[in-house]
N, C-alpha and C. Protein backbone atom coordinates (compact mmCIF):
# COMPACT_ATOMS: atom_id res chain seq x y z
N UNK A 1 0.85 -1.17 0.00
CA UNK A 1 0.00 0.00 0.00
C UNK A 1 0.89 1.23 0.00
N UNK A 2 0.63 2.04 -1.00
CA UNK A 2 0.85 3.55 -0.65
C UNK A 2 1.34 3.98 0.34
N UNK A 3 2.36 4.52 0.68
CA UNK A 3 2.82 5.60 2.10
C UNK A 3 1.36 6.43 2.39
N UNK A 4 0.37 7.33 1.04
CA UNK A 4 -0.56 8.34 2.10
C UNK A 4 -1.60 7.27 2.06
N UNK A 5 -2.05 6.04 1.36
CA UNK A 5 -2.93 5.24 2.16
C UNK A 5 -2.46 4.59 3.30
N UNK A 6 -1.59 4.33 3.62
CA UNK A 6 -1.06 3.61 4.69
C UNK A 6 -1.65 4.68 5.78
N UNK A 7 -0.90 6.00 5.73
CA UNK A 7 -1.34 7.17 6.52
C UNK A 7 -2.30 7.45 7.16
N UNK A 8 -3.55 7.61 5.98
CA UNK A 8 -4.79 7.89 5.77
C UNK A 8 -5.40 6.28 6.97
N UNK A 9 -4.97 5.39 6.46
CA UNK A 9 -5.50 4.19 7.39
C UNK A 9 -5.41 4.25 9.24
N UNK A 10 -3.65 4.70 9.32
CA UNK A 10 -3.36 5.04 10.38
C UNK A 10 -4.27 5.94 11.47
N UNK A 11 -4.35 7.06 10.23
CA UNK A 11 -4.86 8.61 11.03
C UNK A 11 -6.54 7.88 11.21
N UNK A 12 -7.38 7.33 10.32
CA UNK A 12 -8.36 7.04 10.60
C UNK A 12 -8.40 5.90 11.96
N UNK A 13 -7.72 5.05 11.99
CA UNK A 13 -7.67 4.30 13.46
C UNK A 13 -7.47 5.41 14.58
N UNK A 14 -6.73 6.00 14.59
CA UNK A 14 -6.49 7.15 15.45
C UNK A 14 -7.47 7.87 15.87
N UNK A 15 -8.13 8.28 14.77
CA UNK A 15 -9.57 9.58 15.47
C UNK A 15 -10.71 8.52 15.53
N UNK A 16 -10.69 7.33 15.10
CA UNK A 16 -12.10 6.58 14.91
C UNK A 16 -13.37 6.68 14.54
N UNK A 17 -14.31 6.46 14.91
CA UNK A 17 -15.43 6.67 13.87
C UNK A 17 -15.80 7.97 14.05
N UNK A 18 -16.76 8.41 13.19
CA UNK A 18 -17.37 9.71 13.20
C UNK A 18 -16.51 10.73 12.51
N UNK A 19 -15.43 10.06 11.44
CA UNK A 19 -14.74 11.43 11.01
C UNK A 19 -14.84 10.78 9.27
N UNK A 20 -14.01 11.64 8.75
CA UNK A 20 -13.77 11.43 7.23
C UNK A 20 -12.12 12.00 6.71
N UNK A 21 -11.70 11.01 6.48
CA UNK A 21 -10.38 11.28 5.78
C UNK A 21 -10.37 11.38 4.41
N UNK A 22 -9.55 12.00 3.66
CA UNK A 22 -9.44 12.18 2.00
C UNK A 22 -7.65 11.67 1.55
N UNK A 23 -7.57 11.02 0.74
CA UNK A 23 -6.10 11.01 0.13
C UNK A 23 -5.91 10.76 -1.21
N UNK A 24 -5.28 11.50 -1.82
CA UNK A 24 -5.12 11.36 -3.33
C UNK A 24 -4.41 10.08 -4.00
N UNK A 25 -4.58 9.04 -4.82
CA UNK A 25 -3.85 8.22 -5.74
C UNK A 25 -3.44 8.94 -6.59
N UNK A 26 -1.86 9.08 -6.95
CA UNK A 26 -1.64 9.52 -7.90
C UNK A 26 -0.73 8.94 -9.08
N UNK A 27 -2.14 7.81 -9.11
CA UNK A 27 -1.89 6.73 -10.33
C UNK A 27 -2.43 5.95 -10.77
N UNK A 28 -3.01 5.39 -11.51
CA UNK A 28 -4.06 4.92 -12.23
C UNK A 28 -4.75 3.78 -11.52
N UNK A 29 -4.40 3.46 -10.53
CA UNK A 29 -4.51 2.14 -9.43
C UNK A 29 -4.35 0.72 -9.80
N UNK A 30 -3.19 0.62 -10.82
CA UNK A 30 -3.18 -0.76 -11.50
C UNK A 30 -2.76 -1.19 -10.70
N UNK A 31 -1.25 -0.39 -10.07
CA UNK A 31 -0.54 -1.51 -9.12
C UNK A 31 -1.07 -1.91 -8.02
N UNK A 32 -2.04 -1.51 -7.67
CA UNK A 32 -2.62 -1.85 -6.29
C UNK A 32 -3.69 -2.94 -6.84
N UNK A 33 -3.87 -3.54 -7.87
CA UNK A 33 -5.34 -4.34 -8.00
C UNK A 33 -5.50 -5.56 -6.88
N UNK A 34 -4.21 -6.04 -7.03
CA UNK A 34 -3.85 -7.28 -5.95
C UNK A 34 -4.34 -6.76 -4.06
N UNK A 35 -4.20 -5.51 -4.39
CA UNK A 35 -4.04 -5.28 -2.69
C UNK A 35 -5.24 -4.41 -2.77
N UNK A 36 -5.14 -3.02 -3.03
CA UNK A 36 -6.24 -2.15 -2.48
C UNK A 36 -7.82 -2.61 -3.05
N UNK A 37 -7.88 -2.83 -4.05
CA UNK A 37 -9.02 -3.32 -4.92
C UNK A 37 -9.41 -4.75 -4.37
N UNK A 38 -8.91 -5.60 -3.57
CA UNK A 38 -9.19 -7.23 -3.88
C UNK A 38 -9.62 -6.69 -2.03
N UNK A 39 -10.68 -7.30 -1.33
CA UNK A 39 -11.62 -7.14 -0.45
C UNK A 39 -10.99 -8.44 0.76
N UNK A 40 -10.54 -9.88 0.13
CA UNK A 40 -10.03 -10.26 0.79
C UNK A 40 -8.34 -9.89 1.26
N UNK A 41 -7.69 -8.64 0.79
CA UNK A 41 -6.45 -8.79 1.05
C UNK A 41 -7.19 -7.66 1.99
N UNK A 42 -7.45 -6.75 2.12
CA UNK A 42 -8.19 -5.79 2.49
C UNK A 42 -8.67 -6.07 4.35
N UNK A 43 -9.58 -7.11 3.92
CA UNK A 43 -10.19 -7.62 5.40
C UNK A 43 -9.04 -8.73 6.18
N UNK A 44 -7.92 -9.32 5.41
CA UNK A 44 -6.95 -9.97 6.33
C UNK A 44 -6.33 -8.76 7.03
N UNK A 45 -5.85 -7.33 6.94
CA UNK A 45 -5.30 -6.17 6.94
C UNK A 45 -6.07 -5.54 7.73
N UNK A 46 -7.10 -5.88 8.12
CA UNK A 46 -8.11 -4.94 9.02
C UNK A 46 -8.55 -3.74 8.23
N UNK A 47 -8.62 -3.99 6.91
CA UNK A 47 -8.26 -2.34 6.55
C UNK A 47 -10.17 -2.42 6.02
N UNK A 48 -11.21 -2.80 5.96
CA UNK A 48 -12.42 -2.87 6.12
C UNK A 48 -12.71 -2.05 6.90
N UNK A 49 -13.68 -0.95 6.51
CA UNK A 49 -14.85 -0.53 7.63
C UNK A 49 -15.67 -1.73 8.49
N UNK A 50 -16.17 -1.70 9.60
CA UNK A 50 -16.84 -2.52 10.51
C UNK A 50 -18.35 -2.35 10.15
């Protein structure tokens, strides 16, 4: 993952629910299909909303 998604993941555990974070891709999101796009790499990662 990305350094500002990684970030963006971080800072959102941090303030917890009730907020909204924004972060830019700045790239077509191919390289991420395996990881950010695929739901099971996603939910092994905790990285799912609840």
């Amino acid at each position: 993952v990305g350094i500002n998604v990684g970030a963006a993941v971080a800072l959102a555990k941090e303030m917890g629910p009730g907020h909204t974070i924004v972060t830019v891709l700045c790239d077509s999101g191919t390289r991420y299909q395996s990881r950010l796009f695929n739901r099971q790499w996603l939910e092994e990662k905790g990285l799912l909303p609840d």
